[in-house]
N, C-alpha and C. Protein backbone atom coordinates (compact mmCIF):
# COMPACT_ATOMS: atom_id res chain seq x y z
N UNK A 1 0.83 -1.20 0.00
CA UNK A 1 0.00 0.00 0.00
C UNK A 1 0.87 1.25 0.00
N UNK A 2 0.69 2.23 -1.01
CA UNK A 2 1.23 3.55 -0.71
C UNK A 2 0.40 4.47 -0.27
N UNK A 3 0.99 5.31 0.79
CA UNK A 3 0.28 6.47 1.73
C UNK A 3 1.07 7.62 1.01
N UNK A 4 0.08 8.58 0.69
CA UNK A 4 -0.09 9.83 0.74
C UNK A 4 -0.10 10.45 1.75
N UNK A 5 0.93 11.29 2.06
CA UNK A 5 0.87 12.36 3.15
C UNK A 5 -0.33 13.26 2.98
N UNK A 6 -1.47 13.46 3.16
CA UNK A 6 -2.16 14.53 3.00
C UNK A 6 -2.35 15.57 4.05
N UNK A 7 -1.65 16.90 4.26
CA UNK A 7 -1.68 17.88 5.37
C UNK A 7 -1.92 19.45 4.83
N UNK A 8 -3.11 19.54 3.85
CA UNK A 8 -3.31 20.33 3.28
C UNK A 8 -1.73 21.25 2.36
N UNK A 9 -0.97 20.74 2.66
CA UNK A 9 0.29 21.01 1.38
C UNK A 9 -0.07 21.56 0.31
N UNK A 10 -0.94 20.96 -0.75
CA UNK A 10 -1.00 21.28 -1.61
C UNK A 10 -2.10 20.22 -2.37
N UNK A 11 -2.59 20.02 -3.64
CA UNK A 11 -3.49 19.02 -4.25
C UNK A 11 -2.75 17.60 -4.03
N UNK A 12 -3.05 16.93 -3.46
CA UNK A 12 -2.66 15.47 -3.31
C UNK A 12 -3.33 14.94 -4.64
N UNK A 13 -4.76 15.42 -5.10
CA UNK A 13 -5.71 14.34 -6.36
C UNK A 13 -4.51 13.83 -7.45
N UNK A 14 -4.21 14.66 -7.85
CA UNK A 14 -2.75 13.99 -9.21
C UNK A 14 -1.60 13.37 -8.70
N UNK A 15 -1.29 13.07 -7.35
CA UNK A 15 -0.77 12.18 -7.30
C UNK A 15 -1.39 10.92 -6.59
N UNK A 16 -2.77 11.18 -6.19
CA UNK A 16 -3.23 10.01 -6.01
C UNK A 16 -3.87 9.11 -7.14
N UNK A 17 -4.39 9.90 -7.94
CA UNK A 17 -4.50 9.71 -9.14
C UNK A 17 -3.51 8.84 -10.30
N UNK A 18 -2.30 9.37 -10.17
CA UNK A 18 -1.71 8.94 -11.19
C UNK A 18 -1.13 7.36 -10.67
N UNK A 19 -0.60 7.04 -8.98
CA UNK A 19 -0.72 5.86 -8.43
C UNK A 19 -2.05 4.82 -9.50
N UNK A 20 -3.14 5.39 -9.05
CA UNK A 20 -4.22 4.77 -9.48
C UNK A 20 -4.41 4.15 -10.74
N UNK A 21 -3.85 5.36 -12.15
CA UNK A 21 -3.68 4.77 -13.03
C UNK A 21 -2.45 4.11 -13.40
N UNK A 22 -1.82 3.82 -12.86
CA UNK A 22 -0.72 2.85 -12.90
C UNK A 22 -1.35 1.60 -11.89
N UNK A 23 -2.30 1.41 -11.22
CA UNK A 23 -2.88 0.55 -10.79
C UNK A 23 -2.09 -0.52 -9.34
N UNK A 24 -1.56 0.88 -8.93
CA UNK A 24 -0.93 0.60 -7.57
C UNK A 24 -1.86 0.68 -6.20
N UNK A 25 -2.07 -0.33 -5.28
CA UNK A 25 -3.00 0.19 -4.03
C UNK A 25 -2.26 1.67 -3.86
N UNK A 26 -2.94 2.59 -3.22
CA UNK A 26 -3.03 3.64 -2.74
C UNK A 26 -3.81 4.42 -1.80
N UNK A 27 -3.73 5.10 -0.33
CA UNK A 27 -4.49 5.54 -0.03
C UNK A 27 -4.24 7.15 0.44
N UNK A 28 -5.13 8.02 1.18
CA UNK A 28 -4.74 9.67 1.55
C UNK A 28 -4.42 9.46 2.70
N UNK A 29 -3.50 9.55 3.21
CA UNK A 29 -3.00 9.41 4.81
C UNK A 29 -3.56 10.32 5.55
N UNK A 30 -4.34 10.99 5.94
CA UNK A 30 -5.11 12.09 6.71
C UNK A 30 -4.67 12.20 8.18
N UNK A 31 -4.86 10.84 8.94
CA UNK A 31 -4.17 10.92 10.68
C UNK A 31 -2.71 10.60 10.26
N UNK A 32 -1.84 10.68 11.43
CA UNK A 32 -0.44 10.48 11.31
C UNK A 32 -0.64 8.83 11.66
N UNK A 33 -1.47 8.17 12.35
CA UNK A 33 -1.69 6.68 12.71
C UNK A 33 -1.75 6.00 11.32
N UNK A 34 -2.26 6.50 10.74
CA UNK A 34 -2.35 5.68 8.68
C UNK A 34 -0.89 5.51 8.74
N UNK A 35 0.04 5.93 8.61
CA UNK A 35 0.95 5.53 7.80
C UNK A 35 1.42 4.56 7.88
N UNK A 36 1.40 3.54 9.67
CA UNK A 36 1.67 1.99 10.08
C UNK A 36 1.33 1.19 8.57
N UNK A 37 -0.05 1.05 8.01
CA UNK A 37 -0.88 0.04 7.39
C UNK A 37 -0.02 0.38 5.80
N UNK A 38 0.98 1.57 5.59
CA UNK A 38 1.61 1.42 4.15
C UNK A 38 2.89 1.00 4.06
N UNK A 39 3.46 0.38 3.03
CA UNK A 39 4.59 -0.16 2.76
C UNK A 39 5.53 1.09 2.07
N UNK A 40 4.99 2.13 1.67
CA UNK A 40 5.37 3.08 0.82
C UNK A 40 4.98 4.24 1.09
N UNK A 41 6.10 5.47 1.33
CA UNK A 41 5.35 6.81 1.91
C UNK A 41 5.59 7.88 0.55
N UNK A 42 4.35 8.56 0.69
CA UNK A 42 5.14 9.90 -0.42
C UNK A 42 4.73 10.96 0.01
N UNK A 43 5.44 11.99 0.67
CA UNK A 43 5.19 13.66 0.73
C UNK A 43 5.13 14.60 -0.53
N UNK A 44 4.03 14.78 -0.57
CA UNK A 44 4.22 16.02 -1.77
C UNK A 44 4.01 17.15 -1.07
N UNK A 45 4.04 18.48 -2.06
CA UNK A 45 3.44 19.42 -1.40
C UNK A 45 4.20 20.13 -2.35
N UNK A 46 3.59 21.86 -1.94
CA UNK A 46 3.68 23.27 -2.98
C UNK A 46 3.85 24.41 -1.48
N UNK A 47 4.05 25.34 -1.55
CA UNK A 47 4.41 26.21 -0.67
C UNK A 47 5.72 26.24 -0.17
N UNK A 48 5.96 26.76 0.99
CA UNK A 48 6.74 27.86 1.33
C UNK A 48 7.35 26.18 2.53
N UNK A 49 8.56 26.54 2.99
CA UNK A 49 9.43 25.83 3.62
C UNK A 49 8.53 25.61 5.11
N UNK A 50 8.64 26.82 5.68
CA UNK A 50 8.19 26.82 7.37
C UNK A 50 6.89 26.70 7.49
N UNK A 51 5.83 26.90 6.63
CA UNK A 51 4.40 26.74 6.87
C UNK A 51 4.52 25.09 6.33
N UNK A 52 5.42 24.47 5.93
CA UNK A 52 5.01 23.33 5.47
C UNK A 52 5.81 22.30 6.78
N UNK A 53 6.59 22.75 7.21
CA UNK A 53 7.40 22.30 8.58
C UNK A 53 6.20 22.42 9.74
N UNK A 54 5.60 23.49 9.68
CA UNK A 54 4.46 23.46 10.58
C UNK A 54 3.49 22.85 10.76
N UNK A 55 2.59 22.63 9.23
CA UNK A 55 1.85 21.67 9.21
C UNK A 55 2.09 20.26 9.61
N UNK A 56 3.32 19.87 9.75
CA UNK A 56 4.22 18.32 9.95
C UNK A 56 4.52 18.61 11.68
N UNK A 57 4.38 19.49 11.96
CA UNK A 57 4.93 19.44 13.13
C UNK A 57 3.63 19.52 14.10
N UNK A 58 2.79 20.15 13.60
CA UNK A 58 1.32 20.36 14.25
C UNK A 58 0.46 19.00 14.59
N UNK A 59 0.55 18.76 13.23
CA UNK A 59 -0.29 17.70 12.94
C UNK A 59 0.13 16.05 13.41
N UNK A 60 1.21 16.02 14.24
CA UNK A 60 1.63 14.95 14.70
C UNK A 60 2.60 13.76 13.73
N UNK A 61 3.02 14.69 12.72
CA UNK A 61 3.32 13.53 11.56
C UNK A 61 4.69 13.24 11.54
N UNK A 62 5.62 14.11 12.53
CA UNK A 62 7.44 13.89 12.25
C UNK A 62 7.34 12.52 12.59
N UNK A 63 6.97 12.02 14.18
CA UNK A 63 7.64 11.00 14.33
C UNK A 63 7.44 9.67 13.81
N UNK A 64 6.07 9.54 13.22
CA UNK A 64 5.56 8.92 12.54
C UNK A 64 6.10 8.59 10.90
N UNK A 65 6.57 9.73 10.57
CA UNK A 65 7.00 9.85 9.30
C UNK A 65 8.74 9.31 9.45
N UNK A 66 9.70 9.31 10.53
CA UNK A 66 10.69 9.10 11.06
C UNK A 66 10.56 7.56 10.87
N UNK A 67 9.75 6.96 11.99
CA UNK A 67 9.79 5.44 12.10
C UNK A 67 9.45 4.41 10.93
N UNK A 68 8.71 5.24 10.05
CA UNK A 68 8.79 4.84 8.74
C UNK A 68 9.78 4.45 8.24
N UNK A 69 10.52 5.70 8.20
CA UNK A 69 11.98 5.45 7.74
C UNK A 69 12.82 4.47 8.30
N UNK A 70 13.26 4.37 9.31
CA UNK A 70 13.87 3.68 10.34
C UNK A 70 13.56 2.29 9.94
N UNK A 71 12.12 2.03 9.62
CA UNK A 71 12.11 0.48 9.44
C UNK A 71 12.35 0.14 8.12
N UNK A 72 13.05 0.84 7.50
CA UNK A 72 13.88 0.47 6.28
C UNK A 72 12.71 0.90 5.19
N UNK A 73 11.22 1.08 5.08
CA UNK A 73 10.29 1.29 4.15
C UNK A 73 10.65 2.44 3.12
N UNK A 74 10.51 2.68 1.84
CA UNK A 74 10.78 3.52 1.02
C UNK A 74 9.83 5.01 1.14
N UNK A 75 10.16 5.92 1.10
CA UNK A 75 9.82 7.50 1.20
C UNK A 75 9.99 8.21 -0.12
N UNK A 76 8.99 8.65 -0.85
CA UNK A 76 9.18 9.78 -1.61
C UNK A 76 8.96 11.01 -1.30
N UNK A 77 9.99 11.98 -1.48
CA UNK A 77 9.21 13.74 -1.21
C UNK A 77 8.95 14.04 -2.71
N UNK A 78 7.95 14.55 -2.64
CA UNK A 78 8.12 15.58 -4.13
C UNK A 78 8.15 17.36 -3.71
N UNK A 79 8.40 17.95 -4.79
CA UNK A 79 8.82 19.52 -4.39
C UNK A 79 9.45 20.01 -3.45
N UNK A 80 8.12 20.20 -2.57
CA UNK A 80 8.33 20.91 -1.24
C UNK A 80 8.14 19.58 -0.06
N UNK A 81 7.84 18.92 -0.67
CA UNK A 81 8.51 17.45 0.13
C UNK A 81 9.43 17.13 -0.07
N UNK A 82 9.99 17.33 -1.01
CA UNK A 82 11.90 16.61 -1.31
C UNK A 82 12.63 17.91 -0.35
N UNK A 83 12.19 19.20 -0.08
CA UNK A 83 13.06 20.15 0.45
C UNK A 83 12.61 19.45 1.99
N UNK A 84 11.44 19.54 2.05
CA UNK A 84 11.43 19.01 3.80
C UNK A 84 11.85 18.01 4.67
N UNK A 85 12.67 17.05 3.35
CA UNK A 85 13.53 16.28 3.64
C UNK A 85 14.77 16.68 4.58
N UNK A 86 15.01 17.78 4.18
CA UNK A 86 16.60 18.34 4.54
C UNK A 86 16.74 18.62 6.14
N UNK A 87 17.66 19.22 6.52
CA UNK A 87 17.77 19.44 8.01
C UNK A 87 17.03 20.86 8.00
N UNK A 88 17.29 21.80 7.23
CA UNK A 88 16.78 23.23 7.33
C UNK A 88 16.52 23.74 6.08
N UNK A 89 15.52 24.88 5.89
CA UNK A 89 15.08 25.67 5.48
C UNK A 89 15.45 26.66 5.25
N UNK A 90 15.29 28.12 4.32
CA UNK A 90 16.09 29.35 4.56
C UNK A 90 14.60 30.09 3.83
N UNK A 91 13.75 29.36 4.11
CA UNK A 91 12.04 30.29 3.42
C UNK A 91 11.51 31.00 4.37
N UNK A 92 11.11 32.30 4.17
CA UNK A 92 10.41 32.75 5.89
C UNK A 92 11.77 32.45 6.70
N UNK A 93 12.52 32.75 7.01
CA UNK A 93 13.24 32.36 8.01
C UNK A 93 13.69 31.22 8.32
N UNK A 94 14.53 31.02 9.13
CA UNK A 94 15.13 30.17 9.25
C UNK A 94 14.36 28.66 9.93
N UNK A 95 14.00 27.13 9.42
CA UNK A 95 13.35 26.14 9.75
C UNK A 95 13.45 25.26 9.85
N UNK A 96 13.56 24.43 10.86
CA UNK A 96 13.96 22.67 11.33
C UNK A 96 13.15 21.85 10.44
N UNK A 97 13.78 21.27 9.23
CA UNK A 97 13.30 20.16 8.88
C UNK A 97 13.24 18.71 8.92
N UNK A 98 12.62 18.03 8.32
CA UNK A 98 12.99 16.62 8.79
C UNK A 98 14.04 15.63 9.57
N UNK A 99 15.60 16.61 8.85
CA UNK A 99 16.36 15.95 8.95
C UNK A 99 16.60 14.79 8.35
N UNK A 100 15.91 14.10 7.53
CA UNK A 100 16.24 12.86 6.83
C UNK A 100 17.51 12.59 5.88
N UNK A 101 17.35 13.58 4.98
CA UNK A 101 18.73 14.10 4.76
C UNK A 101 19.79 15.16 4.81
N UNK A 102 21.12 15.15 5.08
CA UNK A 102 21.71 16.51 5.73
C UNK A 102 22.07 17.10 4.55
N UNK A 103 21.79 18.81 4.88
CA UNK A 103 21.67 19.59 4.09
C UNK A 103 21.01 20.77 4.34
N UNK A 104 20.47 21.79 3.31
CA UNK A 104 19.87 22.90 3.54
C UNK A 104 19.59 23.46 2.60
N UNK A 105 18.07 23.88 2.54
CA UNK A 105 17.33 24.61 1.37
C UNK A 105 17.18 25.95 1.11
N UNK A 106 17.85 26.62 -0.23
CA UNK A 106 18.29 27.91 -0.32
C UNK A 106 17.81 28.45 -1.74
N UNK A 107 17.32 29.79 -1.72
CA UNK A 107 16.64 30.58 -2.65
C UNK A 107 17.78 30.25 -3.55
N UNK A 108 16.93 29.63 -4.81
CA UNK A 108 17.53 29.48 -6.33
C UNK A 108 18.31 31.14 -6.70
N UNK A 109 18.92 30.72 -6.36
CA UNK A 109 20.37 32.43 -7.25
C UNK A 109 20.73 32.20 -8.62
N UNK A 110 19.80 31.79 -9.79
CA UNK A 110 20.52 31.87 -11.59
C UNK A 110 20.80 32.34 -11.68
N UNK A 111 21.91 32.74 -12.68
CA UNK A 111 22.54 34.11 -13.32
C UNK A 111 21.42 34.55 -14.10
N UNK A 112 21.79 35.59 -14.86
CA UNK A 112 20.73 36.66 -15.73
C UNK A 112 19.87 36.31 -16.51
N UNK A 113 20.08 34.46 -17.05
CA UNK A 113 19.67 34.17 -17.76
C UNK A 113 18.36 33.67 -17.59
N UNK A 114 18.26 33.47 -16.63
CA UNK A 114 17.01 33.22 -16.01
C UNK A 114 16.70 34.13 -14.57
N UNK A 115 14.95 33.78 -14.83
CA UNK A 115 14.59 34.39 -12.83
C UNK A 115 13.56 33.39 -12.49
N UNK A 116 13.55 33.84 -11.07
CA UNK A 116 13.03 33.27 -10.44
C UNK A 116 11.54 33.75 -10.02
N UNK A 117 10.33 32.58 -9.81
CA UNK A 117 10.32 30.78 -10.26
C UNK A 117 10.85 30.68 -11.35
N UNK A 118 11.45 28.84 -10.67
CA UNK A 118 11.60 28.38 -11.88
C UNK A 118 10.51 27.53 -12.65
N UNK A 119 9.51 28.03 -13.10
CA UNK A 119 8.51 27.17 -13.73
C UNK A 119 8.28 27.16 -14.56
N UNK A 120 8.12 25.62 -15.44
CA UNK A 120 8.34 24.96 -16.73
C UNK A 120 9.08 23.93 -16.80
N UNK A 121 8.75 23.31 -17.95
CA UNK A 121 9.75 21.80 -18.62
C UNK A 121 11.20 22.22 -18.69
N UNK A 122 12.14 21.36 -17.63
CA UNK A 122 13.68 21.25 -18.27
C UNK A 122 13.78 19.88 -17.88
N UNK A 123 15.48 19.62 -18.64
CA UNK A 123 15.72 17.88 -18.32
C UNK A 123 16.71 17.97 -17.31
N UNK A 124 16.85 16.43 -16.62
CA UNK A 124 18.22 15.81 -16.44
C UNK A 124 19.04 16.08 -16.50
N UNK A 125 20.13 16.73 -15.82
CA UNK A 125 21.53 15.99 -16.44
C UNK A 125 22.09 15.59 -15.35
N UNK A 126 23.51 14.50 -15.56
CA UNK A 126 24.30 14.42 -14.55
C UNK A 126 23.76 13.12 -13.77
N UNK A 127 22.93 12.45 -14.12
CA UNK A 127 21.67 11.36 -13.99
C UNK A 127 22.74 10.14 -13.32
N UNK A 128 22.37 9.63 -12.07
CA UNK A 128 22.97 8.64 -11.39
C UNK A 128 22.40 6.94 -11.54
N UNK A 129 22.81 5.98 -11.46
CA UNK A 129 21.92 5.23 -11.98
C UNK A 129 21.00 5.08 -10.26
N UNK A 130 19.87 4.50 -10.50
CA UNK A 130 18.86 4.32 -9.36
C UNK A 130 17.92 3.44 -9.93
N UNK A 131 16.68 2.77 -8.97
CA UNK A 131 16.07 1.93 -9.22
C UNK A 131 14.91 3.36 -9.97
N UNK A 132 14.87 4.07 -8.88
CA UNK A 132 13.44 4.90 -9.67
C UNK A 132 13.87 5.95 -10.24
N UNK A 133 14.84 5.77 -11.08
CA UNK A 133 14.97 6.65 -12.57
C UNK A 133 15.43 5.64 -13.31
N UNK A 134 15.09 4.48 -13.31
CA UNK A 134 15.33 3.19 -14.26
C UNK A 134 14.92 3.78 -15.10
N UNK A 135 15.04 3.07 -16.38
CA UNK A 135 14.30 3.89 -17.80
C UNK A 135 14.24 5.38 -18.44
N UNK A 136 14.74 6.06 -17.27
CA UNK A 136 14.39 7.65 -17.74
C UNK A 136 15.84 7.93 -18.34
N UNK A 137 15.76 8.28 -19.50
CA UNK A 137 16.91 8.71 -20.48
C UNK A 137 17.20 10.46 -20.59
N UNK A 138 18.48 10.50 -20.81
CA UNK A 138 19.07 11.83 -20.91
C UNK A 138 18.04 13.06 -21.41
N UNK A 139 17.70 14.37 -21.44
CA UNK A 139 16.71 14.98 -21.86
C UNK A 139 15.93 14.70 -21.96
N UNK A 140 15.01 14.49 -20.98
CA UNK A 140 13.90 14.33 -21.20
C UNK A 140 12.82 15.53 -19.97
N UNK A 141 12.23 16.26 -20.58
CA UNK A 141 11.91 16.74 -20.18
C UNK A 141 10.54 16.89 -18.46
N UNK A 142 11.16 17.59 -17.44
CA UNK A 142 9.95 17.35 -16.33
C UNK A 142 9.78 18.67 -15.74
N UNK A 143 8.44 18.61 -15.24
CA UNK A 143 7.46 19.82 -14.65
C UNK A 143 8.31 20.28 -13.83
N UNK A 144 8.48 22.12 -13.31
CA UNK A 144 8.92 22.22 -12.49
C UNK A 144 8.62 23.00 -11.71
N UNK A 145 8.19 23.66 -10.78
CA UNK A 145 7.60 24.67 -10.32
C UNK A 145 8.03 24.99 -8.79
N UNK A 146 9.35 25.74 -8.59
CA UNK A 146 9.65 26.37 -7.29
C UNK A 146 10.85 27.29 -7.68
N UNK A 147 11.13 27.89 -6.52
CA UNK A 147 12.08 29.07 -6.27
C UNK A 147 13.14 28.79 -5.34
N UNK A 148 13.16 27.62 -4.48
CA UNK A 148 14.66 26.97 -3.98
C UNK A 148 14.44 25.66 -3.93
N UNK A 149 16.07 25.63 -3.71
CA UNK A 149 16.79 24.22 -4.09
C UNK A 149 17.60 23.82 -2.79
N UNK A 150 17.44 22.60 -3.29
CA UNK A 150 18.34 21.73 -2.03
C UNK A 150 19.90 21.71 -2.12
N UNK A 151 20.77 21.53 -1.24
CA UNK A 151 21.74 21.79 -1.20
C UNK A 151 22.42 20.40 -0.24
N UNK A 152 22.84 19.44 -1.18
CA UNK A 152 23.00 18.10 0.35
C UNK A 152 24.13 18.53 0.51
N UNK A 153 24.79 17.94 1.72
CA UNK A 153 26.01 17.84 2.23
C UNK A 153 27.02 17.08 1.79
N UNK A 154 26.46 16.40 1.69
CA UNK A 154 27.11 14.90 0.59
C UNK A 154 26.71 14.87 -0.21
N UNK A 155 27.79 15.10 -1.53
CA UNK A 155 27.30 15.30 -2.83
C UNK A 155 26.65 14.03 -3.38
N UNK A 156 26.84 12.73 -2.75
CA UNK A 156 26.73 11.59 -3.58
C UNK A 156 24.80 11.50 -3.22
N UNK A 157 24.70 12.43 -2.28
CA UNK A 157 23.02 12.05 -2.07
C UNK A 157 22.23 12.72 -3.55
N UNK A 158 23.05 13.53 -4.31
CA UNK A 158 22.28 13.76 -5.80
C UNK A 158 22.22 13.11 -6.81
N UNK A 159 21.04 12.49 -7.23
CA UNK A 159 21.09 11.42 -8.15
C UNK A 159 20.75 12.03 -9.57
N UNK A 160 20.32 13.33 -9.34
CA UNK A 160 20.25 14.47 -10.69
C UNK A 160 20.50 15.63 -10.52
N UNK A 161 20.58 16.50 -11.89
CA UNK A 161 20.49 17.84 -11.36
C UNK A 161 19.73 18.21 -12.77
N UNK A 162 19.78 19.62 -12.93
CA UNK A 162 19.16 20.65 -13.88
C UNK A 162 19.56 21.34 -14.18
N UNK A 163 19.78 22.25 -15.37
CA UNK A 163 20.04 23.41 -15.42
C UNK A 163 18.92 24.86 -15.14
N UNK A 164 19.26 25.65 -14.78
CA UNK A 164 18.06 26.50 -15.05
C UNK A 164 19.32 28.28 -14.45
N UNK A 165 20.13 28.36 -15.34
CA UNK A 165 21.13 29.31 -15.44
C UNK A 165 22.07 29.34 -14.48
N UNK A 166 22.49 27.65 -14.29
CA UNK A 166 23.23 27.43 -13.39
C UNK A 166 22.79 25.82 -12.76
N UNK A 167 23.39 25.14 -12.26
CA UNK A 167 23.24 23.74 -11.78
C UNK A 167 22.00 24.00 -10.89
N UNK A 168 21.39 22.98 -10.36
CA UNK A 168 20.72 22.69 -9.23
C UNK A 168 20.47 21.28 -8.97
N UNK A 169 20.21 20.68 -7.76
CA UNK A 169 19.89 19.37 -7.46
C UNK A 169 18.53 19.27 -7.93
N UNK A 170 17.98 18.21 -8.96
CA UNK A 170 16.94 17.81 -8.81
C UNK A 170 16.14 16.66 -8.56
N UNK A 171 17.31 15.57 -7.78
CA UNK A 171 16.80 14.39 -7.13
C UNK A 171 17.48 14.48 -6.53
N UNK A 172 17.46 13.71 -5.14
CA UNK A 172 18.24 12.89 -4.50
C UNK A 172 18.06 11.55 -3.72
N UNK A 173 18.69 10.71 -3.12
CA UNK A 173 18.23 9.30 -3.04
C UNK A 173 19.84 9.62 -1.52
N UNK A 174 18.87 8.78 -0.36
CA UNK A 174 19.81 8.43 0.34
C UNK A 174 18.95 6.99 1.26
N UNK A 175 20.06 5.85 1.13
CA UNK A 175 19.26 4.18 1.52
C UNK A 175 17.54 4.51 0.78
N UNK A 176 16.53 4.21 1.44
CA UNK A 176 15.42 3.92 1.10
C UNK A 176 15.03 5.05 1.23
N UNK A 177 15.75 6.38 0.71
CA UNK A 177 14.50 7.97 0.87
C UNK A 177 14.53 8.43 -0.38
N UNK A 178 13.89 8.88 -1.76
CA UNK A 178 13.95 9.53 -2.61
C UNK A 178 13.17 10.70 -2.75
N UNK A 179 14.21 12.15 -3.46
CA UNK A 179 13.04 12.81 -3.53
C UNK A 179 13.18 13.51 -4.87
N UNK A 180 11.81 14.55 -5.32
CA UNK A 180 11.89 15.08 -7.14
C UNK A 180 11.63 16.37 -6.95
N UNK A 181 12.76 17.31 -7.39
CA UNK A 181 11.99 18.95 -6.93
C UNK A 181 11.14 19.28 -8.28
N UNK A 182 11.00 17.66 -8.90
CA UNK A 182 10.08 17.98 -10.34
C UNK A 182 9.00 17.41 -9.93
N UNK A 183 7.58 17.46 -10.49
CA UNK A 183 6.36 16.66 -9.98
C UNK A 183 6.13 15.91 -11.32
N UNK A 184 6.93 14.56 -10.88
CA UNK A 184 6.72 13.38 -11.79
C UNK A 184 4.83 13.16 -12.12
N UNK A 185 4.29 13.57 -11.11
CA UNK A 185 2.63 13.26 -11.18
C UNK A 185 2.25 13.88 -12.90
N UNK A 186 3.31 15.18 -12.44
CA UNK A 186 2.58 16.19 -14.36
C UNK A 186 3.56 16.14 -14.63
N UNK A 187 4.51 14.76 -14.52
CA UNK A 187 5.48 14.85 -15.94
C UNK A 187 5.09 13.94 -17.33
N UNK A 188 3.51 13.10 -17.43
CA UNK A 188 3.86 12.88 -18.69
C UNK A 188 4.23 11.49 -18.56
N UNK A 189 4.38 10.61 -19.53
CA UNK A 189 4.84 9.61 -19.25
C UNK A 189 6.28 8.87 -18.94
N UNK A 190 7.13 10.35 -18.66
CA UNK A 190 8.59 9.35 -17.79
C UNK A 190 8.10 10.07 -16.13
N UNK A 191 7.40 11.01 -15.75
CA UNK A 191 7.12 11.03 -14.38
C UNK A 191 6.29 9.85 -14.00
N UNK A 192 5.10 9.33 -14.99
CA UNK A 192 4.55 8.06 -14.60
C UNK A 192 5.78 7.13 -14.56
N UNK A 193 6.60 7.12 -15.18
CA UNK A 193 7.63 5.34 -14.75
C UNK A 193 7.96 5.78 -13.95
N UNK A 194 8.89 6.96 -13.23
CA UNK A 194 9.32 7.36 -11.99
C UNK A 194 8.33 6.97 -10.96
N UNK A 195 6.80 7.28 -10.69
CA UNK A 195 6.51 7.07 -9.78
C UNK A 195 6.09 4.92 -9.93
N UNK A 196 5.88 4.66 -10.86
CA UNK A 196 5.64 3.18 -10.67
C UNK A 196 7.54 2.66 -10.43
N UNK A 197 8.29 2.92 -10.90
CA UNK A 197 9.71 2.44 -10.40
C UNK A 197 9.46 2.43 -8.82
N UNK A 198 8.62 3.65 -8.56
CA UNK A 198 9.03 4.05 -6.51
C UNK A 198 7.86 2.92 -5.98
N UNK A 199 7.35 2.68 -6.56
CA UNK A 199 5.94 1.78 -6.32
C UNK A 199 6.32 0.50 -6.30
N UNK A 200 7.46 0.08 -7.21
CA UNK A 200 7.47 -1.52 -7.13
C UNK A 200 9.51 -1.52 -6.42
N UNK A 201 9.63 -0.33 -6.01
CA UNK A 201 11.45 -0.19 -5.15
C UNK A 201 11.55 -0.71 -3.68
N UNK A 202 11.98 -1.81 -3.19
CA UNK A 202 11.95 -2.48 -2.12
C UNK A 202 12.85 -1.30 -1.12
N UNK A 203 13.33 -0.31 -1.68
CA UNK A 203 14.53 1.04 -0.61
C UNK A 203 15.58 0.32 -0.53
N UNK A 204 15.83 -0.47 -1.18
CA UNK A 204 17.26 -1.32 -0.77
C UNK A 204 17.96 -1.36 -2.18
N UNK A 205 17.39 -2.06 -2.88
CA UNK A 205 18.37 -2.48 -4.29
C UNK A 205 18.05 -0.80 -4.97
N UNK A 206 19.24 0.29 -5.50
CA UNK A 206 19.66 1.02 -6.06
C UNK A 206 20.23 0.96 -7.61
């Protein structure tokens, strides 16, 4: 079973949805107690760093979302779930995040050539091999829609990046945690293999 974080974040329907049509169990995690009964977690979300730390912190869902991890089960963030992965925030001020992976999330700085958001189709590059970017080939284009980026500590936790007038991380993978600052849900059909790769990824074999 995969659980959906649902904590008002943002529209959960397209990614519960797109589970669906790939014909994966799926359900909306609403209490922090749901997440025991899934084999598979995914945070999505849209907004701002610290209102989204809040909602997780309010709502009873860190430690829950922690022991998940811990028991080896696989985790996806998307967007503003792949940033809430990190130890901190730099949105609104300064914000304690998950901690799942070390690091810290910082306003996208492109050169001239671009501004900020960054929203729209860019590809890959720099692509690591992984179980859930199996299949996804060089340029290929995915949705993108935010204004900072993650920053790991350990470079090897980036399993992609992007251009967008200058590098940025746009995956990363550490043991059984992955996350997409792209929303595979509206990417089309290589965000659908991304999320069925995370659907059938035991968090172990890479």
């Amino acid at each position: 079973m995969i659980g959906i974080i649902a904590t008002g974040l943002g529209n959960v329907a397209s990614v519960f949805n797109a589970f669906t049509q790939l014909n994966h169990p799926v359900r909306l995690c609403q209490r922090p107690e749901e997440i025991k009964s899934c084999d598979h977690l995914v945070l999505p979300g849209v907004g701002a760093f610290s209102a989204g730390m809040h909602a997780l912190t309010a709502g009873g869902w860190v430690d829950p979302i922690h022991l998940h991890v811990q028991n080896g089960r696989p985790m996806l963030g998307i967007c503003l779930g792949m940033q809430l992965l990190f130890e901190k925030g730099h949105e609104h001020g300064l914000t304690e995040g998950l901690g799942l992976i070390d690091g810290e999330v910082h306003l996208l700085m492109p050169d001239a050539s671009a501004k900020v958001p960054h929203v729209g189709w860019n590809s890959l590059t720099s692509m690591k091999s992984h179980s859930v970017l199996k299949g996804i080939k060089p340029n290929i284009d995915f949705y993108f829609v935010h204004s900072y980026h993650c920053i790991p500590r350990d470079d090897t936790d980036a399993i992609a990046h992007c251009d967008f007038g200058g590098q940025f991380v746009a995956s990363v993978a550490r043991e059984n945690i992955v996350g997409m600052q792209f929303h595979p849900e509206k990417s089309q059909p290589a965000g659908m293999r991304i999320l069925d790769n995370f659907a059938q990824w035991d968090g172990i074999q890479c």
